[in-house]
C-alpha atoms as a PDB file:
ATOM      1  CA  UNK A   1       0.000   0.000   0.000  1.00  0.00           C
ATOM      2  CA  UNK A   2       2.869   2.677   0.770  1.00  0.00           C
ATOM      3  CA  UNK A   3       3.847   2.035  -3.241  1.00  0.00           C
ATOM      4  CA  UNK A   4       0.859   4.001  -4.088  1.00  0.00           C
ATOM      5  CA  UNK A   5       1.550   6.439  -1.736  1.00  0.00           C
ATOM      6  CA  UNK A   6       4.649   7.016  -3.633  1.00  0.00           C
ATOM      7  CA  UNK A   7       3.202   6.575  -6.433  1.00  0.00           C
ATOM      8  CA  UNK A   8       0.639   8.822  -5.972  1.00  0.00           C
ATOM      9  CA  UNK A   9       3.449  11.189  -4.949  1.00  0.00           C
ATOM     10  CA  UNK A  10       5.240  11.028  -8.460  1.00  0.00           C
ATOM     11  CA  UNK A  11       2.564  11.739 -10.408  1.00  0.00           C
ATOM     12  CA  UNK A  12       1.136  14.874  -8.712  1.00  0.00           C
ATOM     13  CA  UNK A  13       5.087  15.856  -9.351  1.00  0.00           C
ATOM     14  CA  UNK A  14       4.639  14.768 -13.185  1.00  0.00           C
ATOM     15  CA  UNK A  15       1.353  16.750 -13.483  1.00  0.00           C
ATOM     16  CA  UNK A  16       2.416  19.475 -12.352  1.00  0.00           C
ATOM     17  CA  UNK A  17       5.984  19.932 -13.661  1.00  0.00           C
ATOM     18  CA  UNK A  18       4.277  18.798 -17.070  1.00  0.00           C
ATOM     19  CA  UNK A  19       1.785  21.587 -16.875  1.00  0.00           C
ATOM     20  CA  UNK A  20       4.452  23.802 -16.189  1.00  0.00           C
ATOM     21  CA  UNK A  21       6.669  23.020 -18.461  1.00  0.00           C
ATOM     22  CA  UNK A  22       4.410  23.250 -21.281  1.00  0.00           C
ATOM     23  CA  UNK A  23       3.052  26.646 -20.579  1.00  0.00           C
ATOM     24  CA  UNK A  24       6.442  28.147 -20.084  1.00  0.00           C
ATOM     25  CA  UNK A  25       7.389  26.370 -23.614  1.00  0.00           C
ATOM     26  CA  UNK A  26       4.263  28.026 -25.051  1.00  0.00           C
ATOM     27  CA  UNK A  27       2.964  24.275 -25.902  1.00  0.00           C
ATOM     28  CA  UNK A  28       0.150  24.742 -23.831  1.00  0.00           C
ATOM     29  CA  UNK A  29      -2.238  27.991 -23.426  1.00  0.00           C
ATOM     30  CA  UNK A  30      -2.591  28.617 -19.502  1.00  0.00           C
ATOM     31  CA  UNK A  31      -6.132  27.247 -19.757  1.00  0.00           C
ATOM     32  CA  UNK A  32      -8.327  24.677 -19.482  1.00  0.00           C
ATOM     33  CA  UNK A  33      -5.711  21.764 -19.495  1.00  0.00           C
ATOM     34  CA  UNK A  34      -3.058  23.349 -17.653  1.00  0.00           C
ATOM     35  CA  UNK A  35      -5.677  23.919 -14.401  1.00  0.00           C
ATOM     36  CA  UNK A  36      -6.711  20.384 -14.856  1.00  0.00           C
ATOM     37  CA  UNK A  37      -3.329  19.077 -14.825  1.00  0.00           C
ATOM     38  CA  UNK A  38      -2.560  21.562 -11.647  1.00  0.00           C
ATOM     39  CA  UNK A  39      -5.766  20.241  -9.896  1.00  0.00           C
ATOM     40  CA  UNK A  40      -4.897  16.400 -10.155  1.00  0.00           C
ATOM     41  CA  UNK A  41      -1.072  16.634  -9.375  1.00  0.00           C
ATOM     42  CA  UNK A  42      -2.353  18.766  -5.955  1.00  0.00           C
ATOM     43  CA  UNK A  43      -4.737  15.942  -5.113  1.00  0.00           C
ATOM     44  CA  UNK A  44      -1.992  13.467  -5.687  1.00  0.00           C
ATOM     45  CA  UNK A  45       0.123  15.920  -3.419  1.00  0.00           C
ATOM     46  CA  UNK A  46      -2.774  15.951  -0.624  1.00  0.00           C
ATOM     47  CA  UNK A  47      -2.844  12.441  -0.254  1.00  0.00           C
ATOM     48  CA  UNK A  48       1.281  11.416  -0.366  1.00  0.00           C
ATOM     49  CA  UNK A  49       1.747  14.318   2.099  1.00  0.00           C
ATOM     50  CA  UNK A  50      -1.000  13.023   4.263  1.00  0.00           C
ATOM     51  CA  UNK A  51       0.454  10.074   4.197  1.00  0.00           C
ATOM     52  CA  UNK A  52       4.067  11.151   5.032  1.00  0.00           C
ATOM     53  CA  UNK A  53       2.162  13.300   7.778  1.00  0.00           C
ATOM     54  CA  UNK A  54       3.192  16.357   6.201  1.00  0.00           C
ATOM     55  CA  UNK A  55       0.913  18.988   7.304  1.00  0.00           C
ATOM     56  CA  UNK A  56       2.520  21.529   5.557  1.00  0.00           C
ATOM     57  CA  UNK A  57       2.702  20.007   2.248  1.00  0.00           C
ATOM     58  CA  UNK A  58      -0.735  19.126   2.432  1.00  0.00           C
ATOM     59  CA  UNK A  59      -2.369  22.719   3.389  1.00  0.00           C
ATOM     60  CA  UNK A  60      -0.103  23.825   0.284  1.00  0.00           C
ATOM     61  CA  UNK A  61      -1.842  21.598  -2.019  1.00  0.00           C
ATOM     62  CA  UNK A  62      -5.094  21.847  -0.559  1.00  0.00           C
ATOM     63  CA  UNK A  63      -4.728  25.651  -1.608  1.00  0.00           C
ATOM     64  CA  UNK A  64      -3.214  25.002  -4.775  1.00  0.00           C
ATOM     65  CA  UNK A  65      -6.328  22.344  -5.504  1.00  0.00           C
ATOM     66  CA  UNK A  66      -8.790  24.987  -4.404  1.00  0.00           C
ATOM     67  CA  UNK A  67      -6.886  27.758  -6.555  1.00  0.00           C
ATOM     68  CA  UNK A  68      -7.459  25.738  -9.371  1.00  0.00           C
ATOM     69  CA  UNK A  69     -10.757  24.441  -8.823  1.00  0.00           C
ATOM     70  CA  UNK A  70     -12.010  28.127  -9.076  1.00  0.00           C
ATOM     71  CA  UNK A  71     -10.152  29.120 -11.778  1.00  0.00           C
ATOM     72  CA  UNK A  72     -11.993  26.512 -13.355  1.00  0.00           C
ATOM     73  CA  UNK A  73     -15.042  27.338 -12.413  1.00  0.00           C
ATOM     74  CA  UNK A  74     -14.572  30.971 -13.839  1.00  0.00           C
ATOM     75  CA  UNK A  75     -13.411  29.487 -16.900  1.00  0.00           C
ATOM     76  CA  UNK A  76     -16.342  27.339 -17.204  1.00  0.00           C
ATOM     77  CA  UNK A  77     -18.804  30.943 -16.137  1.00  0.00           C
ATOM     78  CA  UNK A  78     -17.260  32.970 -18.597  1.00  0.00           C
ATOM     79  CA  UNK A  79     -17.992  30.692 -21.289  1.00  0.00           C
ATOM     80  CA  UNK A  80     -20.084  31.987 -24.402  1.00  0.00           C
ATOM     81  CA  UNK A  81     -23.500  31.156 -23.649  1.00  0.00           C
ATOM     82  CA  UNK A  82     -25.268  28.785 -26.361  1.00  0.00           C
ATOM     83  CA  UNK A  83     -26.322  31.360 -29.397  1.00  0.00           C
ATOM     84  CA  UNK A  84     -30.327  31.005 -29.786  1.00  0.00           C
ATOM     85  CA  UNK A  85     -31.140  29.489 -32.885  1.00  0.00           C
ATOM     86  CA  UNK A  86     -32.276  31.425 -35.662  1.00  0.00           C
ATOM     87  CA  UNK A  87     -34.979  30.809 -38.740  1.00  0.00           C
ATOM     88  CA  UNK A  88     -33.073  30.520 -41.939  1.00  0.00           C
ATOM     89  CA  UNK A  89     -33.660  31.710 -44.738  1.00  0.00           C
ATOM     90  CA  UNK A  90     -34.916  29.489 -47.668  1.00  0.00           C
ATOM     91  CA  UNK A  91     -32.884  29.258 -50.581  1.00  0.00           C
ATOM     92  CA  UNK A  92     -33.848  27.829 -54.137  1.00  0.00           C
ATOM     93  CA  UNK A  93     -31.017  27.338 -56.279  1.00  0.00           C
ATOM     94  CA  UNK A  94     -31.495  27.565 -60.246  1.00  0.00           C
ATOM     95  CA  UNK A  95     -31.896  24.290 -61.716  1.00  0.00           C
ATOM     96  CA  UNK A  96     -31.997  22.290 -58.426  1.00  0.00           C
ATOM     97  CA  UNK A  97     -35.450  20.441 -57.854  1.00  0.00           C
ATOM     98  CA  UNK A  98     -37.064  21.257 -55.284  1.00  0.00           C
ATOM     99  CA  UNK A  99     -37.503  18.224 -52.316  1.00  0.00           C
ATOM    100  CA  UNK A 100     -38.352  19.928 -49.356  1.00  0.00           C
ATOM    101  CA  UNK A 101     -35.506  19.411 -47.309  1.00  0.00           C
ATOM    102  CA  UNK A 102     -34.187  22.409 -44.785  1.00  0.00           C
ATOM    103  CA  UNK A 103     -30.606  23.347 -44.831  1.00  0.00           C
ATOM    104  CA  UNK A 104     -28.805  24.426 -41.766  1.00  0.00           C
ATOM    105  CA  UNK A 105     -26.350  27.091 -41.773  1.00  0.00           C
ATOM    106  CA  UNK A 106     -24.820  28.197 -39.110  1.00  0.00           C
ATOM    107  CA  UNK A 107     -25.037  32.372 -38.620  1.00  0.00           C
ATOM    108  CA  UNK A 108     -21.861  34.488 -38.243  1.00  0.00           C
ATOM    109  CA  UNK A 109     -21.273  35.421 -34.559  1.00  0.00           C
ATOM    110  CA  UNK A 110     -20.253  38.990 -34.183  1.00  0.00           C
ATOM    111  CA  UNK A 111     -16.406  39.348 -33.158  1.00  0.00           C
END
C-alpha cells in the first residue's frame, strides 16, 4: 500500500511539472488543461503528504487544488452562452429540384 503512496506522490510531481513546463514552452495555453493538470497533481500531493504526515505540504496543495478548482469554475462561467437558434432563410437554387428538405447554416457570430 505505501507504493501508491509514492506513487501517488510522483505523479502529482509529473502533473504538475508537465503543466508547467508546457506553458512556459508556449505548448500549452494557460487554460483549461493546464488547471486540470494543476488540480490532479495537488490531489496526488494531498494524499502522499498526508500520508508522510506532512501537514505543511498538504495545506499547500489543498490551496493550490482549491486555486485551481475556481479558476476553473470561472473558466467554465465565462464561457459563451449557447447562441439562440435562428430561422433561416430558404434558398432555391437555379436548376436544383425542389424536395423539401431544410438546410442548416450556421449564422456568423459577431467578433
Amino acid at each position: 500500500m505505501e507504493l501508491l503512496w509514492e506513487i501517488s506522490g510522483w505523479a502529482g510531481a509529473v502533473a504538475i511539472l508537465s503543466a508547467y513546463l508546457a506553458v512556459s514552452m508556449g505548448w500549452l495555453k494557460a487554460g483549461r488543461g493546464f488547471q486540470i493538470a494543476n488540480l490532479l497533481g495537488a490531489c496526488a500531493f494531498i494524499v502522499n503528504g498526508a500520508f508522510h504526515e506532512a501537514w505543511p505540504s498538504v495545506v499547500t496543495n489543498i490551496a493550490w487544488f482549491l486555486i485551481s478548482a475556481v479558476a476553473l469554475l470561472r473558466m467554465r462561467s465565462a464561457q459563451e452562452p449557447p447562441v439562440d437558434a435562428v430561422e433561416a432563410p430558404q434558398v432555391q437554387f437555379p436548376g436544383v429540384p425542389e424536395t423539401g428538405q431544410l438546410a442548416i447554416i450556421e449564422a456568423p457570430r459577431a467578433a
